[in-house]
C-alpha atoms as a PDB file:
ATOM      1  CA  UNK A   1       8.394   2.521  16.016  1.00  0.00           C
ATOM      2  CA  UNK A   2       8.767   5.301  13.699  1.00  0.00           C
ATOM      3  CA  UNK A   3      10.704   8.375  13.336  1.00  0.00           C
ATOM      4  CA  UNK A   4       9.834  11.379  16.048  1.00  0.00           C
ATOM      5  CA  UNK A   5       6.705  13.170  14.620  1.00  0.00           C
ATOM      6  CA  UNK A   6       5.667  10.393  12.374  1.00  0.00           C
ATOM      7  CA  UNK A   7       2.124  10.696  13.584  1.00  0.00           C
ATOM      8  CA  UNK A   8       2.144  14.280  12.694  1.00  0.00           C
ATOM      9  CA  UNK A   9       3.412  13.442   9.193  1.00  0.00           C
ATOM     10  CA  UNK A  10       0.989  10.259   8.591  1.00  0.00           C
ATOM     11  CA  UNK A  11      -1.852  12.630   9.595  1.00  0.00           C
ATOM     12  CA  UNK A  12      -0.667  15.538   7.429  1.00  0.00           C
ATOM     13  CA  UNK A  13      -0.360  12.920   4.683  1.00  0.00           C
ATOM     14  CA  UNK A  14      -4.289  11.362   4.963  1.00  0.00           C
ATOM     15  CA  UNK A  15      -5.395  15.377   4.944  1.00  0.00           C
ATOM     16  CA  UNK A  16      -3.334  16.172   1.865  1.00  0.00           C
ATOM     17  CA  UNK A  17      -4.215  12.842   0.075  1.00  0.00           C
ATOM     18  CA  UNK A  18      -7.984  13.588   0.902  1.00  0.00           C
ATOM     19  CA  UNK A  19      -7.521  17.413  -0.099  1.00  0.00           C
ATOM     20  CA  UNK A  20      -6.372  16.653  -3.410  1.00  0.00           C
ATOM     21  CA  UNK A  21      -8.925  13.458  -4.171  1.00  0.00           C
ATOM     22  CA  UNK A  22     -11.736  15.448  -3.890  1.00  0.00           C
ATOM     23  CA  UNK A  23     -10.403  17.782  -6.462  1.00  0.00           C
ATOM     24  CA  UNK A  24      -9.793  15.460  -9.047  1.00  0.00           C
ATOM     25  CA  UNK A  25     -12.128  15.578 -12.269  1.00  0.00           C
ATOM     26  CA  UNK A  26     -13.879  12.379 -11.727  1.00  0.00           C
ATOM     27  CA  UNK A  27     -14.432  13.490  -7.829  1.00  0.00           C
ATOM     28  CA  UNK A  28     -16.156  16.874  -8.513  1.00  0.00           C
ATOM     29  CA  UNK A  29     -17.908  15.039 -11.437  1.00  0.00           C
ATOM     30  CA  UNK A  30     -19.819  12.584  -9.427  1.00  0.00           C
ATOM     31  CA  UNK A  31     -20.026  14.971  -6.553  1.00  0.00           C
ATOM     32  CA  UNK A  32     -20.721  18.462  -7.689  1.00  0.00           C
ATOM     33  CA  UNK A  33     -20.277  21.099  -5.367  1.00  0.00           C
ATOM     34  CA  UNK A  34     -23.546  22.631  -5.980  1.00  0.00           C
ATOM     35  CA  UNK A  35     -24.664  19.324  -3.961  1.00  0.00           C
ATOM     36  CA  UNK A  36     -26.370  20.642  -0.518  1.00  0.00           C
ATOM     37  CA  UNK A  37     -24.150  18.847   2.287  1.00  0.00           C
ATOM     38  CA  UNK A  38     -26.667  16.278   3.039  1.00  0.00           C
ATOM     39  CA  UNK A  39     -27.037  15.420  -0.547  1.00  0.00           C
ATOM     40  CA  UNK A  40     -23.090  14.802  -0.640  1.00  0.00           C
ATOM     41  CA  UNK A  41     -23.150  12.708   2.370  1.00  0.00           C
ATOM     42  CA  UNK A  42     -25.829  10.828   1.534  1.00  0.00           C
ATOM     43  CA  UNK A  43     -24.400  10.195  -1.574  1.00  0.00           C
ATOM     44  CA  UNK A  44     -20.998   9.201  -0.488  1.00  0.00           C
ATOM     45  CA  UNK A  45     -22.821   6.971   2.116  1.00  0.00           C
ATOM     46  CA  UNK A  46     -24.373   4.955  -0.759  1.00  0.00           C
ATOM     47  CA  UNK A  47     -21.326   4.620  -2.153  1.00  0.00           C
ATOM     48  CA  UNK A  48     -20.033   2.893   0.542  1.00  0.00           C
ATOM     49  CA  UNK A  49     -22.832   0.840   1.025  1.00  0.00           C
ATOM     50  CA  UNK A  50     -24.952   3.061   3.418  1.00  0.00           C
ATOM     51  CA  UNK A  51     -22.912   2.347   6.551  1.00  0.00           C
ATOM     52  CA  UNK A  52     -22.897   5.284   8.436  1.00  0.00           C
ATOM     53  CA  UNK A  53     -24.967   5.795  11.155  1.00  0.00           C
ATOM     54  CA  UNK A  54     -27.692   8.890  11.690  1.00  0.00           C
ATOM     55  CA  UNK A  55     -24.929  10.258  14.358  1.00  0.00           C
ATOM     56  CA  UNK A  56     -22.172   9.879  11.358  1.00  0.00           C
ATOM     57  CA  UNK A  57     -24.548  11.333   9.013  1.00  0.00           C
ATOM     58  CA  UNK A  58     -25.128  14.282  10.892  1.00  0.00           C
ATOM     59  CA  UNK A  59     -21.465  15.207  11.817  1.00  0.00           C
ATOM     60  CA  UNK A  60     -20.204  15.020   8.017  1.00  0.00           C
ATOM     61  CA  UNK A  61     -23.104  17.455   7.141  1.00  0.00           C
ATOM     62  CA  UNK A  62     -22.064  19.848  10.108  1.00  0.00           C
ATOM     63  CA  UNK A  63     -18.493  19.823   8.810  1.00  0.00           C
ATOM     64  CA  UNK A  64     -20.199  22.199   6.389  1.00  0.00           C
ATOM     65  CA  UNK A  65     -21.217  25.052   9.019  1.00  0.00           C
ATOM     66  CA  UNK A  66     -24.765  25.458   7.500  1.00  0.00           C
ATOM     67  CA  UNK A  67     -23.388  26.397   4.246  1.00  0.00           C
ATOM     68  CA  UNK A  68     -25.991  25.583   1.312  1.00  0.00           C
ATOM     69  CA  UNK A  69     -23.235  24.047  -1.233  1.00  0.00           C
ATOM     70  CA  UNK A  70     -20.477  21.995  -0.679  1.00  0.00           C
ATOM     71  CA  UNK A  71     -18.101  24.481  -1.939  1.00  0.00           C
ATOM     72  CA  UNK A  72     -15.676  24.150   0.795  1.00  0.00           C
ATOM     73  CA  UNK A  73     -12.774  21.981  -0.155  1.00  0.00           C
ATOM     74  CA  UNK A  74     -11.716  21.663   3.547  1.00  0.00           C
ATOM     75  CA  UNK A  75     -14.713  20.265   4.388  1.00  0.00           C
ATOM     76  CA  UNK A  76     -15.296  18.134   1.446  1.00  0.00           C
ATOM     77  CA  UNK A  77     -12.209  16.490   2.272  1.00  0.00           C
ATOM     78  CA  UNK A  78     -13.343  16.140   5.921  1.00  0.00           C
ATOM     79  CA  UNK A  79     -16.862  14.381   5.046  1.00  0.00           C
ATOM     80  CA  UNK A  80     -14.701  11.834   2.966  1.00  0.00           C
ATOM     81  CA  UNK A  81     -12.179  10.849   5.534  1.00  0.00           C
ATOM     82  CA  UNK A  82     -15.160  10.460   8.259  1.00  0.00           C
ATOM     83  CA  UNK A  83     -16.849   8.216   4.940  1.00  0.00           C
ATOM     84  CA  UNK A  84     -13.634   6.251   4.363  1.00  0.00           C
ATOM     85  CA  UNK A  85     -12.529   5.695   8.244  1.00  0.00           C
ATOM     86  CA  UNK A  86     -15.883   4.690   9.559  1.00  0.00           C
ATOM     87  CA  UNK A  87     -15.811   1.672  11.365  1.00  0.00           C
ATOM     88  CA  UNK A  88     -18.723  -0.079   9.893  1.00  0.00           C
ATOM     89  CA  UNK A  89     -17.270   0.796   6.527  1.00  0.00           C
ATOM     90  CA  UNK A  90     -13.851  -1.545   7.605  1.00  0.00           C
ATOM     91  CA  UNK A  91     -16.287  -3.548   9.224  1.00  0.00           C
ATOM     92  CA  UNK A  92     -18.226  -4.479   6.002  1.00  0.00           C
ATOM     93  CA  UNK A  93     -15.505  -4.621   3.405  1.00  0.00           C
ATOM     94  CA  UNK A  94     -12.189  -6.000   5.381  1.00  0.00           C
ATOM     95  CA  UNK A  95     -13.165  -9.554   4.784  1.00  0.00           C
ATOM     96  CA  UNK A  96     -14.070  -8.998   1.199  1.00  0.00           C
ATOM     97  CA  UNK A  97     -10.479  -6.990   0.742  1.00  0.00           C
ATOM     98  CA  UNK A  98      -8.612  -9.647   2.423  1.00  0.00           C
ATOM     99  CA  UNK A  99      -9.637 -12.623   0.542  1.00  0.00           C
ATOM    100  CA  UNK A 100      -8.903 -10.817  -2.806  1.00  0.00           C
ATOM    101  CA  UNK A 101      -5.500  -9.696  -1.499  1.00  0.00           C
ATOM    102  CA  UNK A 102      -4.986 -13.754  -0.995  1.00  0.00           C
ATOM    103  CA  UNK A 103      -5.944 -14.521  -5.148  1.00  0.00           C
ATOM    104  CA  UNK A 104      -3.631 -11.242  -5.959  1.00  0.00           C
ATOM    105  CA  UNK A 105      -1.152 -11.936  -3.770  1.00  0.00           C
ATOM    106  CA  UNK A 106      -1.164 -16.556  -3.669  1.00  0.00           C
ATOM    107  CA  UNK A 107      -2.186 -16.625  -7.096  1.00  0.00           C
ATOM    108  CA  UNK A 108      -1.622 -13.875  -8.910  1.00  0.00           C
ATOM    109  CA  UNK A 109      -5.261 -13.702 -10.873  1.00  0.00           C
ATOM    110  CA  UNK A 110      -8.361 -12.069 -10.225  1.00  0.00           C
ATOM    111  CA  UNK A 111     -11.095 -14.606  -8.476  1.00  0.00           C
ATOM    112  CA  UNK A 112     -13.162 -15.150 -11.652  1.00  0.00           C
ATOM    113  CA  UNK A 113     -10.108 -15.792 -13.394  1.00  0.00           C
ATOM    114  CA  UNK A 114      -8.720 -19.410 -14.845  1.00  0.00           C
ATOM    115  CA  UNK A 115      -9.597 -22.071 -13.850  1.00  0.00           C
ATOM    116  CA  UNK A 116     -12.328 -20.300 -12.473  1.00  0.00           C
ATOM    117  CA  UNK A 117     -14.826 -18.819 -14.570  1.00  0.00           C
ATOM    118  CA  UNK A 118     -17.573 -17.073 -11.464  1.00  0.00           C
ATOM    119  CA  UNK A 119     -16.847 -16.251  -8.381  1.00  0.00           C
ATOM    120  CA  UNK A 120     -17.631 -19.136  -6.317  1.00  0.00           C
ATOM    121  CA  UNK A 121     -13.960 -20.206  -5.172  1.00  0.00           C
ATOM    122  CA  UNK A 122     -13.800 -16.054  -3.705  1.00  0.00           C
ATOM    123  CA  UNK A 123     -16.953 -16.749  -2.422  1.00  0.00           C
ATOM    124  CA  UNK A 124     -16.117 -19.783  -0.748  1.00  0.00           C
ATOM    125  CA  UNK A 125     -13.356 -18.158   1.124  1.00  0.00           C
ATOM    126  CA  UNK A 126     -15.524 -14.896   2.231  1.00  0.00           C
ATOM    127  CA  UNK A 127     -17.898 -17.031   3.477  1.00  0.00           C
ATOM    128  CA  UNK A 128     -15.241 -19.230   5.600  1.00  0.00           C
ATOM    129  CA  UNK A 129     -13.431 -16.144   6.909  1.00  0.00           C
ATOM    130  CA  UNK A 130     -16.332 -14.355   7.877  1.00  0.00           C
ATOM    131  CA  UNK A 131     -17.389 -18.055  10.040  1.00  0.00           C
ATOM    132  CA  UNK A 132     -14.159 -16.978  12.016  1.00  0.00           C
ATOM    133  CA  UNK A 133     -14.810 -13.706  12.518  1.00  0.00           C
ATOM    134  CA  UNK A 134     -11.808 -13.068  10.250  1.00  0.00           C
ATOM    135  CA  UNK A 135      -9.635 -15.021  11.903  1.00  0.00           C
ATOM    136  CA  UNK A 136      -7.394 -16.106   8.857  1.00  0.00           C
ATOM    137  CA  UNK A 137      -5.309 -18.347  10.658  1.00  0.00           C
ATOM    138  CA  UNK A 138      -7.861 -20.433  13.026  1.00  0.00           C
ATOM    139  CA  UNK A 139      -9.884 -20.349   8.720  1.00  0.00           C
ATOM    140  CA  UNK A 140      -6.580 -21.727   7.816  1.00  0.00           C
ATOM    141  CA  UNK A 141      -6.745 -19.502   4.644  1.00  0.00           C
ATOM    142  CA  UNK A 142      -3.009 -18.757   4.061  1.00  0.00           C
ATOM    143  CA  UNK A 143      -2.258 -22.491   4.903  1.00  0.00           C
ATOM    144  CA  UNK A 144      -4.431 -23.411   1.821  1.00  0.00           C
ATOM    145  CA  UNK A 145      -3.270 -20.937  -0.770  1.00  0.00           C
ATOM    146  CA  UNK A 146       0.191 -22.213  -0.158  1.00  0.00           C
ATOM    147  CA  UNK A 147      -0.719 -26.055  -0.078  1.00  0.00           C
ATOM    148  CA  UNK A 148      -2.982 -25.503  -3.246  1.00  0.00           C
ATOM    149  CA  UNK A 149      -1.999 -27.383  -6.357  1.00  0.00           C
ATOM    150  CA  UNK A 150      -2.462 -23.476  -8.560  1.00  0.00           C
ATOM    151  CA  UNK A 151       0.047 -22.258  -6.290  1.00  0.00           C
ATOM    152  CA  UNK A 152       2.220 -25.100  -5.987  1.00  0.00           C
ATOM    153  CA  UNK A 153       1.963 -25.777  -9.407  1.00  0.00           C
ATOM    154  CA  UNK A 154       2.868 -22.140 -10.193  1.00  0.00           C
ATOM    155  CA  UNK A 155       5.542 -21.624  -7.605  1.00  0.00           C
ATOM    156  CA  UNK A 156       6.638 -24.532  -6.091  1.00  0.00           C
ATOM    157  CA  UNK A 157       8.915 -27.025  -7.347  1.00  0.00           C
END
């Protein structure tokens, strides 16, 4: 349990952190404001793998009131939260992001990294998490980071 009004101040966070990425360089590079608002939601949906829904699609375009452009900041910043928060989005990628938190975090390398060399061991594990629904522990994934000869070797005694 957090502080009174922590809610207030997590959401007032998200906004400001959204605000300010879609003013950065590279932001307003790859999406232009001159973009009508269904070519920036369409855009930002491919960029997240074309998750959203026709409902989803349509309410990100209405955050723009009609307008032509996507000039307004507020609701640029808007359309990307309802992008980044959509369900399917966590959905698709939670898996992916958890079993390459487990080669950052276990083993401190990227998956394709020695004594790797492709992606197979990464794959492996997506494929075993996503047999358990993402169940890490009944997938037994943290048991065998911990238990594996690269961590003990690098860790252990």
């Amino acid at each position: 349990m957090g502080a009174p009004g922590w809610e207030t101040v997590l959401e007032n966070n998200k906004q400001a952190f959204a605000s300010g990425f879609v003013q950065r360089s590279r932001f307003t590079t790859a999406f232009p404001t001159s973009m009508t608002p269904a070519q920036f939601v369409d855009r930002l949906n491919l960029n997240i793998g074309s998750v959203l829904s026709a409902t989803d699609r349509a309410t990100a375009i209405a955050l723009f009131g009609g307008a032509s452009d996507t000039n307004n900041l507020t609701a640029r910043a808007q359309a990307l939260r309802q992008a980044a928060e959509n369900q399917n989005l966590y959905n698709a990628e939670f898996n992916r992001a958890f079993v390459l938190m487990q080669f950052f975090g276990y083993l401190r390398r990227n998956p394709n990294d020695a004594p790797d060399s492709d992606y197979t061991g990464f794959d492996f594990w997506q494929t075993k998490l996503n047999q358990f629904n993402g169940n890490f522990v009944a997938a037994e994934m943290v048991k065998a980071f911990i238990t594996s000869s690269e961590y003990r070797n690098r860790f252990g005694p």
